[in-house]
N, C-alpha and C. Protein backbone atom coordinates (compact mmCIF):
# COMPACT_ATOMS: atom_id res chain seq x y z
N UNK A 1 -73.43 72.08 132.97
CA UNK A 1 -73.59 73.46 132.57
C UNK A 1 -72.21 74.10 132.51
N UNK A 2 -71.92 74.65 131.69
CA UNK A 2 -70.97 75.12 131.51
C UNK A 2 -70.58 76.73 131.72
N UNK A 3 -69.54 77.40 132.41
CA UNK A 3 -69.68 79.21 132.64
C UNK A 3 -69.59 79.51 131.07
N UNK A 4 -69.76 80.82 131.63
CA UNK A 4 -69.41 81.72 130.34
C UNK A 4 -68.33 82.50 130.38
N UNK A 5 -67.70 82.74 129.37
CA UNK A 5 -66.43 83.44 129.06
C UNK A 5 -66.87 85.11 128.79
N UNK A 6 -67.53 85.91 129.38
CA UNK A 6 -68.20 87.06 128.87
C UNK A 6 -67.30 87.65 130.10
N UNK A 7 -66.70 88.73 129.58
CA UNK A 7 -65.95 89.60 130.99
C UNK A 7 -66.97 90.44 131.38
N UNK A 8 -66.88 90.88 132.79
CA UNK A 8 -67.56 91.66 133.15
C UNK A 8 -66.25 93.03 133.92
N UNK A 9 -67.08 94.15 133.86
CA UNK A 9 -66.34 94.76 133.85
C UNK A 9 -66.64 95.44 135.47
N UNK A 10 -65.59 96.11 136.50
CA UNK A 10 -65.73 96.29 137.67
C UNK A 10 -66.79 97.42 137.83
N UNK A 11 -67.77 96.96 139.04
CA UNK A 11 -68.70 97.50 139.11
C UNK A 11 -68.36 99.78 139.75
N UNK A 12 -67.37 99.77 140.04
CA UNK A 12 -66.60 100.77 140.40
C UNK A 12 -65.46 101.59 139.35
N UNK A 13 -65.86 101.11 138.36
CA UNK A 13 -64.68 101.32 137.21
C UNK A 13 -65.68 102.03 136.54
N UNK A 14 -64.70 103.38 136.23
CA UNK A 14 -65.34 103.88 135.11
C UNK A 14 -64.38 104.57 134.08
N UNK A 15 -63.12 103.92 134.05
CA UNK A 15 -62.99 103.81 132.54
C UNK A 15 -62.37 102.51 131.68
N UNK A 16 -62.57 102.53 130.72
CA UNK A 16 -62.50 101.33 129.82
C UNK A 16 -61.53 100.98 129.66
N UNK A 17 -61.13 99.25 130.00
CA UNK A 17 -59.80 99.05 130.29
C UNK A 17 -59.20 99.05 128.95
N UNK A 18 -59.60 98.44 127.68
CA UNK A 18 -58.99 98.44 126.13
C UNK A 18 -58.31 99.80 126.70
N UNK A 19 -59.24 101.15 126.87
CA UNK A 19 -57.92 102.41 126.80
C UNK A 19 -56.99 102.42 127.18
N UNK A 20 -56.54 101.77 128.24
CA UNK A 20 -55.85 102.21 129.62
C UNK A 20 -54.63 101.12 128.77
N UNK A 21 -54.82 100.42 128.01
CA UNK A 21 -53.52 99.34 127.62
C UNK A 21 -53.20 99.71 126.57
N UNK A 22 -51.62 99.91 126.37
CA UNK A 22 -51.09 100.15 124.62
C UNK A 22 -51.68 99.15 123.89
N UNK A 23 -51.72 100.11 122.51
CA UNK A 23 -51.87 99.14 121.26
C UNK A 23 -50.77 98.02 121.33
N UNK A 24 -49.56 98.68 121.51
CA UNK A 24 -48.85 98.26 120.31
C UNK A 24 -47.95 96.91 122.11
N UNK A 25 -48.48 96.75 123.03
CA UNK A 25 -48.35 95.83 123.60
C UNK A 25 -48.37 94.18 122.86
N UNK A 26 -47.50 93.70 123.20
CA UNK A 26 -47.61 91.90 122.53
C UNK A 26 -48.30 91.30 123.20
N UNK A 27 -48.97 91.01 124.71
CA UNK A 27 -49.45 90.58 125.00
C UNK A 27 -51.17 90.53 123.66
N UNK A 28 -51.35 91.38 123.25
CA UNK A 28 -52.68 91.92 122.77
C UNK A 28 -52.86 90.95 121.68
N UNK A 29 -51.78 90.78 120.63
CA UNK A 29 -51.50 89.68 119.60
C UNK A 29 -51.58 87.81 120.07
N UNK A 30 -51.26 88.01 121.05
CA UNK A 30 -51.25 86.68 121.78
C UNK A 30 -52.69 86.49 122.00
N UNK A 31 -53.45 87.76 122.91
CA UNK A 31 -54.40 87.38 123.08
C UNK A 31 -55.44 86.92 121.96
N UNK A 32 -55.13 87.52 120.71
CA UNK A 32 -56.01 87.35 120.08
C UNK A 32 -56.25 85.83 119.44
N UNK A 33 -54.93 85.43 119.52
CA UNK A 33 -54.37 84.06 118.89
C UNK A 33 -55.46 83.03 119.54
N UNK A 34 -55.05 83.16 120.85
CA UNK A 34 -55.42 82.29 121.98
C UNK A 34 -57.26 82.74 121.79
N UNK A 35 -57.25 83.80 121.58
CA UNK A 35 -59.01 83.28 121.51
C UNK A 35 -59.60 83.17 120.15
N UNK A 36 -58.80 83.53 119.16
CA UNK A 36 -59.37 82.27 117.80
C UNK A 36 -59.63 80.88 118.36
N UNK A 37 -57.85 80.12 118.69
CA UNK A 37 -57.87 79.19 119.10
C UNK A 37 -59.28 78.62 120.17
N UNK A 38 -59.24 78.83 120.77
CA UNK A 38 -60.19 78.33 121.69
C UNK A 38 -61.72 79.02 120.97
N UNK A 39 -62.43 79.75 120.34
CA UNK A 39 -63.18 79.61 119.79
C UNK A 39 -63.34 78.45 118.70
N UNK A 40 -62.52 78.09 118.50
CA UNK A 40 -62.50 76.96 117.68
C UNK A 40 -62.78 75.50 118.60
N UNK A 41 -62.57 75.62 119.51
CA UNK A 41 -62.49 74.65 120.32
C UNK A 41 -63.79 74.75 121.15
N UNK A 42 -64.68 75.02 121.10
CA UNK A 42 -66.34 75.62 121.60
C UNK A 42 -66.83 74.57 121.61
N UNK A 43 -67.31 73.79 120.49
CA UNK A 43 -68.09 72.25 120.81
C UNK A 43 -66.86 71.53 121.47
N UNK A 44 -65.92 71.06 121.53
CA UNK A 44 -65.46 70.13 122.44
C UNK A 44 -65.55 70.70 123.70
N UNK A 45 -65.27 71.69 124.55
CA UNK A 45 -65.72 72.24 125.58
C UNK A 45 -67.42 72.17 125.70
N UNK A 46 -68.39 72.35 124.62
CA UNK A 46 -69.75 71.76 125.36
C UNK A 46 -69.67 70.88 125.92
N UNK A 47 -69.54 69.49 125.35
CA UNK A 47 -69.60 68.44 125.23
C UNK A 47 -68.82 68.16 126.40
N UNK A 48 -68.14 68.72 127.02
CA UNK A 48 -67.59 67.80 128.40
C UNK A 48 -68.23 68.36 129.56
N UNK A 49 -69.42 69.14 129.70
CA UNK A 49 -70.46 69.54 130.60
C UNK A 49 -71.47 68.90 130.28
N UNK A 50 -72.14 69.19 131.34
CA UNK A 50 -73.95 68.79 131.46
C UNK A 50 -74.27 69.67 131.63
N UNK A 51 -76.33 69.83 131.16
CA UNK A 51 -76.92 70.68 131.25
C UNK A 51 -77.63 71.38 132.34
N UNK A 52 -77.25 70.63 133.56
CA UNK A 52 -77.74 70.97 134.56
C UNK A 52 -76.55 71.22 135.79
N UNK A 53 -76.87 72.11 136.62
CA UNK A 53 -75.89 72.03 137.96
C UNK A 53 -75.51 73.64 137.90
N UNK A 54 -74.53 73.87 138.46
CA UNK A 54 -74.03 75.01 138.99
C UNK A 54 -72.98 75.70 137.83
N UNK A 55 -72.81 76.69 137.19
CA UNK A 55 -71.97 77.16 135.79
C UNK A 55 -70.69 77.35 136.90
N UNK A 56 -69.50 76.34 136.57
CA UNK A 56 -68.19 76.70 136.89
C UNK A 56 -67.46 77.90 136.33
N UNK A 57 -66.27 78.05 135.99
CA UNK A 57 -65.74 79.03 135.31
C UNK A 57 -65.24 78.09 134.20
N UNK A 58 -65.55 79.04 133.32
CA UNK A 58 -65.35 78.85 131.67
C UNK A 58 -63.93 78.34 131.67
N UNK A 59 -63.85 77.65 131.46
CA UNK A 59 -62.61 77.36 130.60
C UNK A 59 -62.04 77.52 129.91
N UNK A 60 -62.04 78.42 129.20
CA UNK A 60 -61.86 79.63 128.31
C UNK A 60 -60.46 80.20 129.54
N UNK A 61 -61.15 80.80 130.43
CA UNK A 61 -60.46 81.47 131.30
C UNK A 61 -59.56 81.18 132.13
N UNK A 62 -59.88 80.06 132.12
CA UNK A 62 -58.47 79.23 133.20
C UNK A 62 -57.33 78.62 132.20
N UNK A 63 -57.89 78.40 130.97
CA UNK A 63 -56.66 78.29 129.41
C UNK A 63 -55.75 79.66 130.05
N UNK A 64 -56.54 80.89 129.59
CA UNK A 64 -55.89 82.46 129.38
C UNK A 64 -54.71 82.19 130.68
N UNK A 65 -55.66 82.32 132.09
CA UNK A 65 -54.77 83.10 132.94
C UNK A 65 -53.84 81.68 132.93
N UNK A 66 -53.33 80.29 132.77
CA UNK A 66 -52.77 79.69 132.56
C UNK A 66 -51.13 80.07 132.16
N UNK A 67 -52.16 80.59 131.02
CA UNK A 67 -50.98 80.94 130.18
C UNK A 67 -50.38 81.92 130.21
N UNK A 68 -50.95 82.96 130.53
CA UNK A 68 -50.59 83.85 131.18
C UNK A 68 -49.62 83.99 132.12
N UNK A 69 -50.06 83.14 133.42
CA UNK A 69 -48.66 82.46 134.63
C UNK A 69 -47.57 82.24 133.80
N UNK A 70 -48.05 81.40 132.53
CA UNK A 70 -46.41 81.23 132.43
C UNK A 70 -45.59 82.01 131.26
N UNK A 71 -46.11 82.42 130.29
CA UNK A 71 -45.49 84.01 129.89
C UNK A 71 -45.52 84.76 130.51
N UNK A 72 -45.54 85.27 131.94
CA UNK A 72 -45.06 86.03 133.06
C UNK A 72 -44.24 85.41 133.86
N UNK A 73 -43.78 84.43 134.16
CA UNK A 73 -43.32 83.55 134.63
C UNK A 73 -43.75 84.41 136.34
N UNK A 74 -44.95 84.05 136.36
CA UNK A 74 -45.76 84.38 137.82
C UNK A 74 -45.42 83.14 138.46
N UNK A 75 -45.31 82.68 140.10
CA UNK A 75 -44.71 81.65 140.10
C UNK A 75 -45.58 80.90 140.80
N UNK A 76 -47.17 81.96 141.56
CA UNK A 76 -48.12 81.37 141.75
C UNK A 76 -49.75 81.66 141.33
N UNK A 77 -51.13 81.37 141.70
CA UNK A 77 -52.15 81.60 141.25
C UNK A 77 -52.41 82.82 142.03
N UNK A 78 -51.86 82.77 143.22
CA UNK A 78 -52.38 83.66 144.13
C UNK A 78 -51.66 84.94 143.63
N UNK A 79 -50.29 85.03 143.08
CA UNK A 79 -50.06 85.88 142.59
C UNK A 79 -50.27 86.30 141.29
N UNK A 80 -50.86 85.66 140.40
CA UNK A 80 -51.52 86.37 139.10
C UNK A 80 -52.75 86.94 139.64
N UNK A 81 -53.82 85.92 140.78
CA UNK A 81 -55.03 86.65 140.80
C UNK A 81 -54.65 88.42 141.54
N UNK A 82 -53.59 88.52 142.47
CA UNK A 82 -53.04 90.10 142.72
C UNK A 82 -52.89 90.88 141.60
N UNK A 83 -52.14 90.23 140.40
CA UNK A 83 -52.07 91.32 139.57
C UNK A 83 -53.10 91.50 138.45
N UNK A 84 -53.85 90.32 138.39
CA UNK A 84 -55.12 90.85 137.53
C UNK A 84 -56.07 91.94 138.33
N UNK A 85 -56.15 91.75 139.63
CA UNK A 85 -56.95 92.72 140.40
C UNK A 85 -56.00 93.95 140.16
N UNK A 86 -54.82 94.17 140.16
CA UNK A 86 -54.67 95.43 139.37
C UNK A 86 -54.52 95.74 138.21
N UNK A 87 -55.18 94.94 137.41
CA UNK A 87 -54.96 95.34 135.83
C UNK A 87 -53.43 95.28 135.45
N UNK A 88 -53.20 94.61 135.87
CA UNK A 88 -51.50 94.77 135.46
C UNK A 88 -51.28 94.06 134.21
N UNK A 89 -52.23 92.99 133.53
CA UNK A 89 -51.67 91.67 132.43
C UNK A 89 -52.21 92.28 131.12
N UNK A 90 -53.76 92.47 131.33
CA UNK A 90 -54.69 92.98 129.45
C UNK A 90 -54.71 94.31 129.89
């Protein structure tokens, strides 16, 4: 079974993060790249799950914040997961 790539948004948040980030940020262009890309890449990601068991995290998502680490040159996981908890990256 495979996760899903669907964000969810904080249950304590009430405003919308798209606002809160410039347009005209580069990260935003990247992002978009990176998820053509990997939409394209959807059946080979089925196909290396089964239909049964526990939904890991998408893979989708561990590509992003990946890459992310290293166009930030973050130097660990523990420190990207700090700054995604503050909205600091999208």
């Amino acid at each position: 079974m495979r996760g899903t790539d669907e964000a969810s948004g904080s249950p304590f948040s009430y405003v919308d993060l798209e606002g809160r980030i410039p347009a005209g940020r580069p990260l935003r262009k990247i992002r978009q790249i990176v998820n053509d890309a990997l939409t394209s890449l959807d059946a080979e990601f089925d196909a290396l799950y089964t239909d049964f068991g526990r939904p890991p995290i998408a893979p989708e998502r561990l590509i992003r914040a990946s890459l992310l680490q290293i166009l930030l040159s973050i130097r660990s996981e523990r420190q990207l997961m700090q700054k995604m908890d503050y909205n600091l990256l999208f």
